[in-house]
Structure formats: structure tokens, C-alpha cells
C-alpha atoms as a PDB file:
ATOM      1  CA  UNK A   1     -21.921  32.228   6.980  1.00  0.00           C
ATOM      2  CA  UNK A   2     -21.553  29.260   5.122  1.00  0.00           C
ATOM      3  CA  UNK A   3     -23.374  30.755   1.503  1.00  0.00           C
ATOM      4  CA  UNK A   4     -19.833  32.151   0.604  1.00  0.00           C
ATOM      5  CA  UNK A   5     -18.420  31.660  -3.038  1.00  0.00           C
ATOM      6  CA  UNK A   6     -15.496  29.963  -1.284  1.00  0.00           C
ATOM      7  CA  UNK A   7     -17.356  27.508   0.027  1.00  0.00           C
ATOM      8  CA  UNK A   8     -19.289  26.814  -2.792  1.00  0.00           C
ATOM      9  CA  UNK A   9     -16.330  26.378  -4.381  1.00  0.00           C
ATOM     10  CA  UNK A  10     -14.348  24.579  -1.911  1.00  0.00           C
ATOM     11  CA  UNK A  11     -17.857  21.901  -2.218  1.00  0.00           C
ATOM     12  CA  UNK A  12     -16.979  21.808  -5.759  1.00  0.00           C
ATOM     13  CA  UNK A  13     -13.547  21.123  -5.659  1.00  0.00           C
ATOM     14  CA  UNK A  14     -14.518  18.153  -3.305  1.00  0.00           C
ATOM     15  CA  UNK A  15     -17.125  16.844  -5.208  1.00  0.00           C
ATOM     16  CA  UNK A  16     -14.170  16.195  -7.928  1.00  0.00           C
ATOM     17  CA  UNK A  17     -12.054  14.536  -6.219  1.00  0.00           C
ATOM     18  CA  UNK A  18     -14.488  11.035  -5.900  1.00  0.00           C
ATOM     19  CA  UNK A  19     -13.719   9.654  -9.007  1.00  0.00           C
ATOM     20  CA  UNK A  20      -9.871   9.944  -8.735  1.00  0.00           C
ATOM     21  CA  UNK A  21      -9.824   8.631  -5.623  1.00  0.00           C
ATOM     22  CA  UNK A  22     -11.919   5.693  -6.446  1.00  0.00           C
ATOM     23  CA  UNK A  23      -9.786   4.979  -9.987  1.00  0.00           C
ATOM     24  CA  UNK A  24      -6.248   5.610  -6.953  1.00  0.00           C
ATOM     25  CA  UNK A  25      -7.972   2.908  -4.951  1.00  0.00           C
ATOM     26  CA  UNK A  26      -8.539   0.873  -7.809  1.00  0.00           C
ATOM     27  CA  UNK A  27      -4.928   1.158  -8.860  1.00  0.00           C
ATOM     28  CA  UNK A  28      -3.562   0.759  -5.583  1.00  0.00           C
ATOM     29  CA  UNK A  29      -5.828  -2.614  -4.684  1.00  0.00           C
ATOM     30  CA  UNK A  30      -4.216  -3.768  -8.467  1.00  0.00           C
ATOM     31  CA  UNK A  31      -0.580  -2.962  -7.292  1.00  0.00           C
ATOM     32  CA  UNK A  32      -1.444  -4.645  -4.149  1.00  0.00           C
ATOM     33  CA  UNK A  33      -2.904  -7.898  -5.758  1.00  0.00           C
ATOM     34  CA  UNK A  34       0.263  -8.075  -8.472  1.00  0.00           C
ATOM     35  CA  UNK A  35       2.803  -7.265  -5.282  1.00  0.00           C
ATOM     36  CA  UNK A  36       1.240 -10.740  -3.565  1.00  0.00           C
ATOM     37  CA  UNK A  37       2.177 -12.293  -6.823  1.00  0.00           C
ATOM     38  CA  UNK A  38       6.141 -11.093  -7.102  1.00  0.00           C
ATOM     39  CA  UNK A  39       5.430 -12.127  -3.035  1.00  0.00           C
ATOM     40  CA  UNK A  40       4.452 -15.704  -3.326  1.00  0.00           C
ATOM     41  CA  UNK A  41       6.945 -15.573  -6.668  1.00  0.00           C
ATOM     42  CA  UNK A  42       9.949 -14.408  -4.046  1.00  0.00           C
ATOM     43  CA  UNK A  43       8.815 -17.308  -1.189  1.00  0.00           C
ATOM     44  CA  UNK A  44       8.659 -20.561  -3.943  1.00  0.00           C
ATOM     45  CA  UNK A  45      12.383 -19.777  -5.123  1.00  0.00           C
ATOM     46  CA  UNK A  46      12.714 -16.261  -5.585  1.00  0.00           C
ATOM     47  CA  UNK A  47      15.102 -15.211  -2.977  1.00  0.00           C
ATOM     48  CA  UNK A  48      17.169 -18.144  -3.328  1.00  0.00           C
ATOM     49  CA  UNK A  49      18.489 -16.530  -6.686  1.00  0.00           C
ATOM     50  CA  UNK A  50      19.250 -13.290  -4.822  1.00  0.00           C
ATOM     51  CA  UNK A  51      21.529 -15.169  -2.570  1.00  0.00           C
ATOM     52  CA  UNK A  52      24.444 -15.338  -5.685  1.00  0.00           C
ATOM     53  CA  UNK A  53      23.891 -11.623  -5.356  1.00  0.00           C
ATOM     54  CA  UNK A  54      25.951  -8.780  -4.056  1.00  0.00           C
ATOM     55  CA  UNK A  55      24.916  -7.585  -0.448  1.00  0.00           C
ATOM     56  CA  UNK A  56      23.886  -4.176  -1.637  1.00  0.00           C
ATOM     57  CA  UNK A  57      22.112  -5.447  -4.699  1.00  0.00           C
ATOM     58  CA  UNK A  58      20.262  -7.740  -2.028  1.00  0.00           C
ATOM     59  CA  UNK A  59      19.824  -4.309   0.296  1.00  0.00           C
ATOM     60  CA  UNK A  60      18.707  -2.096  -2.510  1.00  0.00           C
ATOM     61  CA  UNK A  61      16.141  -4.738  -3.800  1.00  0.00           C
ATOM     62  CA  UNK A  62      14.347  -5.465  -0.563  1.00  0.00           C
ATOM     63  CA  UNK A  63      13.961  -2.049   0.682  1.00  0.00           C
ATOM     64  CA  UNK A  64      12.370  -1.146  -3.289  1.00  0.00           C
ATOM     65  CA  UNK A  65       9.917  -3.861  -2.547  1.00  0.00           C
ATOM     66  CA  UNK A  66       9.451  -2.625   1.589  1.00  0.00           C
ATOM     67  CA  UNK A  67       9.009   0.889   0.146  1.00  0.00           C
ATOM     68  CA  UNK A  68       6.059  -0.350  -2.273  1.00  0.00           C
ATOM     69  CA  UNK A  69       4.612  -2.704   1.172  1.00  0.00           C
ATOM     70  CA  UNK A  70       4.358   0.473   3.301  1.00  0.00           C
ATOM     71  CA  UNK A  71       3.130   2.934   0.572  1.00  0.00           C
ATOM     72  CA  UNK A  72       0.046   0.656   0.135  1.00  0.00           C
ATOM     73  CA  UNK A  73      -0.235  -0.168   3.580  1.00  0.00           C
ATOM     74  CA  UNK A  74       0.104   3.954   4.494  1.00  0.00           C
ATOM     75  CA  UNK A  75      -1.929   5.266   1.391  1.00  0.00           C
ATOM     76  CA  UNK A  76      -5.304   2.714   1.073  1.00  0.00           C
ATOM     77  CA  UNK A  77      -6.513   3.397   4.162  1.00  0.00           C
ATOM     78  CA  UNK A  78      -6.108   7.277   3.291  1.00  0.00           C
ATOM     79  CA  UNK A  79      -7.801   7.325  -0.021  1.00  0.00           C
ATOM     80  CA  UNK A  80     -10.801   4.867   1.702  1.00  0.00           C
ATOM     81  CA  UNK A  81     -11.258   7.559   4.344  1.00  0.00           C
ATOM     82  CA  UNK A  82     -11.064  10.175   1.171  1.00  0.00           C
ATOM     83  CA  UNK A  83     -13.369   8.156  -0.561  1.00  0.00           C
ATOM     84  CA  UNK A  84     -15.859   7.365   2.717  1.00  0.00           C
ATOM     85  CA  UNK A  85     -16.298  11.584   3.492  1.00  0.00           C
ATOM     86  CA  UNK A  86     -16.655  13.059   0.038  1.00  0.00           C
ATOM     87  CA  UNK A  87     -19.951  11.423  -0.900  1.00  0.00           C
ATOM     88  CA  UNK A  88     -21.348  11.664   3.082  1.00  0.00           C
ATOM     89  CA  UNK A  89     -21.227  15.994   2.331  1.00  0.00           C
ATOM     90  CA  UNK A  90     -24.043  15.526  -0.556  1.00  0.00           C
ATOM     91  CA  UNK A  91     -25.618  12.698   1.106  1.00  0.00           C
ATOM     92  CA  UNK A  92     -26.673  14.614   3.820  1.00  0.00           C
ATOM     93  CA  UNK A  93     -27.426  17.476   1.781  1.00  0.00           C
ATOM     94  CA  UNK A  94     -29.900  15.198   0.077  1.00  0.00           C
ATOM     95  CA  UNK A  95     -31.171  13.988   3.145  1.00  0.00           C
ATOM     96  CA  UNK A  96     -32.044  17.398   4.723  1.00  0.00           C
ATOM     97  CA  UNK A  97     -33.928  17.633   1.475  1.00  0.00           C
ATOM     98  CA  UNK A  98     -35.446  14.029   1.874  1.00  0.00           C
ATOM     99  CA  UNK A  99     -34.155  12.318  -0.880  1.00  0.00           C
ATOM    100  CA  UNK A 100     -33.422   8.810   1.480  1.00  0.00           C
ATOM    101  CA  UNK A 101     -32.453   7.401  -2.314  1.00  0.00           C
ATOM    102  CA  UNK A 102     -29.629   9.492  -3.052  1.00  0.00           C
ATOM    103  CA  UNK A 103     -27.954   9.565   0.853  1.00  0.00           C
ATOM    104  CA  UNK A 104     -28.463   5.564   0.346  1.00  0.00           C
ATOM    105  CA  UNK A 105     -26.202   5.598  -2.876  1.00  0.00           C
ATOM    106  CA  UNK A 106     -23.794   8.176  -1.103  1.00  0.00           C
ATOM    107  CA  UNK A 107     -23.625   5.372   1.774  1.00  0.00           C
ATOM    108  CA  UNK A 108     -23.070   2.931  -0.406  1.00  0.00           C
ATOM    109  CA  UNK A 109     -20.125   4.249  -2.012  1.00  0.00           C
ATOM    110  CA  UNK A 110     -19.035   5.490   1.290  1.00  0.00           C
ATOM    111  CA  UNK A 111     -18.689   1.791   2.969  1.00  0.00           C
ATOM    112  CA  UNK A 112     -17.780   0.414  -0.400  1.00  0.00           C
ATOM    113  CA  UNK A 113     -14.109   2.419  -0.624  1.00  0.00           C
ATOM    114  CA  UNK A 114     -14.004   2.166   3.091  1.00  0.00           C
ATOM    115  CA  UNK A 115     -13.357  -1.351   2.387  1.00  0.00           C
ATOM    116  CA  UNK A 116     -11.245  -1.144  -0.500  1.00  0.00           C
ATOM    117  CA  UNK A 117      -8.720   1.326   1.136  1.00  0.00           C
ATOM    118  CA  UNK A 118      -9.097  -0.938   4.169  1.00  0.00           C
ATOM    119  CA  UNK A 119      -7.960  -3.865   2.027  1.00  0.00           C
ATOM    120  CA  UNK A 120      -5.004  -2.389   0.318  1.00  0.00           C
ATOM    121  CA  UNK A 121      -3.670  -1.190   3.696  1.00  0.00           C
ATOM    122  CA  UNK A 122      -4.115  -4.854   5.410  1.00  0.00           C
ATOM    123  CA  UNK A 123      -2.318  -6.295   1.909  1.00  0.00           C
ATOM    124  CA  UNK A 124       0.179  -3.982   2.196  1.00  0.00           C
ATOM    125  CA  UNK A 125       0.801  -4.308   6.047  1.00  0.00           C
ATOM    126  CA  UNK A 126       0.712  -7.593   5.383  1.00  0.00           C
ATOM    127  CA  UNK A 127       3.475  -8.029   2.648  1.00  0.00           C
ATOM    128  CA  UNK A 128       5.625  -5.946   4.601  1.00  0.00           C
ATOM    129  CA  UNK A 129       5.567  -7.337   7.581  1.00  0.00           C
ATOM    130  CA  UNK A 130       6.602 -10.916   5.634  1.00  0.00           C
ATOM    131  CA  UNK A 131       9.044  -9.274   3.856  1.00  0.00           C
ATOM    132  CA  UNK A 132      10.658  -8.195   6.445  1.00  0.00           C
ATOM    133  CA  UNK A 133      11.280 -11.389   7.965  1.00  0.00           C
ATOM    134  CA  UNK A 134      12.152 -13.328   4.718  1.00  0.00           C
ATOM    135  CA  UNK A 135      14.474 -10.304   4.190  1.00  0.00           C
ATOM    136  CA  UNK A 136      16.665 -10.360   7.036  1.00  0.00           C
ATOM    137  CA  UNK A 137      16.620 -14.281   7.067  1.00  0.00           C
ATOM    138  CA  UNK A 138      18.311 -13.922   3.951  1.00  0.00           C
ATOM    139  CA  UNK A 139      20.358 -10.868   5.016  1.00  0.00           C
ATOM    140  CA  UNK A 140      21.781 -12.979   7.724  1.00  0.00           C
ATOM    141  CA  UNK A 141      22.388 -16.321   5.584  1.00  0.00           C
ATOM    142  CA  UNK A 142      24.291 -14.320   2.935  1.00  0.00           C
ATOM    143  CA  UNK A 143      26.397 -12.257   5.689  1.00  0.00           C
ATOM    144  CA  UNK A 144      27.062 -15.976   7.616  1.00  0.00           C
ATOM    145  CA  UNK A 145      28.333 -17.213   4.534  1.00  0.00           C
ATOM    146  CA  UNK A 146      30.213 -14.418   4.073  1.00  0.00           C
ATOM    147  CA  UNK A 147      32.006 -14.616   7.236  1.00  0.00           C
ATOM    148  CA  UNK A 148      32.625 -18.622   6.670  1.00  0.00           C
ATOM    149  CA  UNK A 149      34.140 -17.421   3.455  1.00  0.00           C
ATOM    150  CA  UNK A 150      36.668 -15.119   5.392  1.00  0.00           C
ATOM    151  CA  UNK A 151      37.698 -17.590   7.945  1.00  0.00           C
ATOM    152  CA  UNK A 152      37.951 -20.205   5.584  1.00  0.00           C
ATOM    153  CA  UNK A 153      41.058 -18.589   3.396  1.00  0.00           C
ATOM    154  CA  UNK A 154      44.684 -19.525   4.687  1.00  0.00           C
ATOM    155  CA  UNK A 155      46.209 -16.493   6.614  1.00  0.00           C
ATOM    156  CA  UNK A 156      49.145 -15.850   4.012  1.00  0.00           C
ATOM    157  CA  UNK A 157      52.901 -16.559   5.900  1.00  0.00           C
ATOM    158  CA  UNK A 158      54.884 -13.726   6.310  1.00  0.00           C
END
């Protein structure tokens, strides 16, 4: 049953897919890593420049910068689970042949981007979540300002 060309080349097709998930996961852990920077860049000063903004300038720049949070919180964990099955399929197929060495090296790789994609989705959960806050904290300073602004102006005589 399972000696069909498809599978065979379904296996293949699999196999393939290791190394661009591991170079995705080390992409994504780099985009992660560089978004803490703009992060910590935003929380020393950052967002106090964005207050001489426009409110939808402010809007459209926070949810860019939520968008990028949740897509590495949503998409490490995905490409570590990728990453932990695709190299368990030959390690077992190595250990029904008793090769211990090369289900020990599939193991390895296995845990290893388990941990990587685990990492980019706790950054990105992470940098989201504080976002978030520091966003609408600044949401509501610029729209209290702007309603101190309104009240403050005469009302014109008629």
C-alpha cells in the first residue's frame, strides 16, 4: 500500500522542504531580533516623535509594525513544527534499519528548530503584546490632546 510512486514522491517532496524551512526560521528569528531593536528604539524616544504626527499616519504605522509582531508570533512556531516532523520520517526509517546515528542527528535537528520556531513565536507574541499597549497609550494621548485643542478655541460670535 504504501510502495506507490506517489508516495515515494510525496517522501521526496518532503525531504526538500528541510532546508527552506530551516534558512525561513533563520530569517524569521533575524526579523524577530532586528524588530526588538526598532522595539526598544520606539520605547527610549521613538514614539514621542510620532506624537507631532497625523492620527492616521500614527494608525497606519502601528498596525505595519502589529502586522510584522503577529506574523512572527503566528509563523515560527509553524515552520518549528515543519522543521521538528520532516527529519522524524527518515529518522525512523533509519531506525527500523538500526542506524541509532542517523535517527540521533534527525532528533537533533528536530528539537533544535523546535526551539527556534518556538523562539520567534514567544518574540513575536511578545512585541505585540507591548506594542499594543504603548500603541493605544499613545493613541489616547494624541486623541486627549486633540480634544483639549477643540475646546480650547473661542466659539466664534454670531
Amino acid at each position: 500500500m504504501f510502495d506507490s510512486q506517489v508516495f515515494t514522491w510525496l517522501h521526496l517532496l518532503v525531504g526538500w522542504l528541510l532546508q527552506p524551512v530551516t534558512l525561513g526560521l533563520f530569517a524569521l528569528l533575524a526579523l524577530a531580533v532586528w524588530d526588538c531593536g526598532v522595539a526598544v528604539g520606539e520605547r527610549c524616544g521613538g514614539l514621542a516623535h510620532w506624537q507631532r504626527l497625523p492620527l492616521a499616519e500614527i494608525e497606519r504605522r502601528a498596525r505595519k509594525r502589529l502586522d510584522r509582531a503577529d506574523l512572527i508570533a503566528r509563523i515560527g512556531p509553524m515552520l518549528g513544527l515543519m522543521g521538528t516532523l520532516i527529519p522524524l520520517g527518515p529518522g525512523l526509517a533509519a531506525l527500523g534499519e538500526g542506524n541509532v546515528q542517523i535517527l540521533s542527528v534527525a532528533m537533533r535537528v528536530a528539537f533544535d528548530t523546535t526551539v527556534f520556531g518556538l523562539l520567534a513565536g514567544v518574540l513575536g507574541f511578545g512585541l505585540g503584546r507591548l506594542r499594543r499597549r504603548w500603541y493605544d497609550e499613545l493613541l489616547d494621548r494624541c486623541e486627549a490632546r486633540t480634544g483639549e485643542e477643540q475646546t480650547d478655541e473661542p466659539a466664534l460670535a454670531l
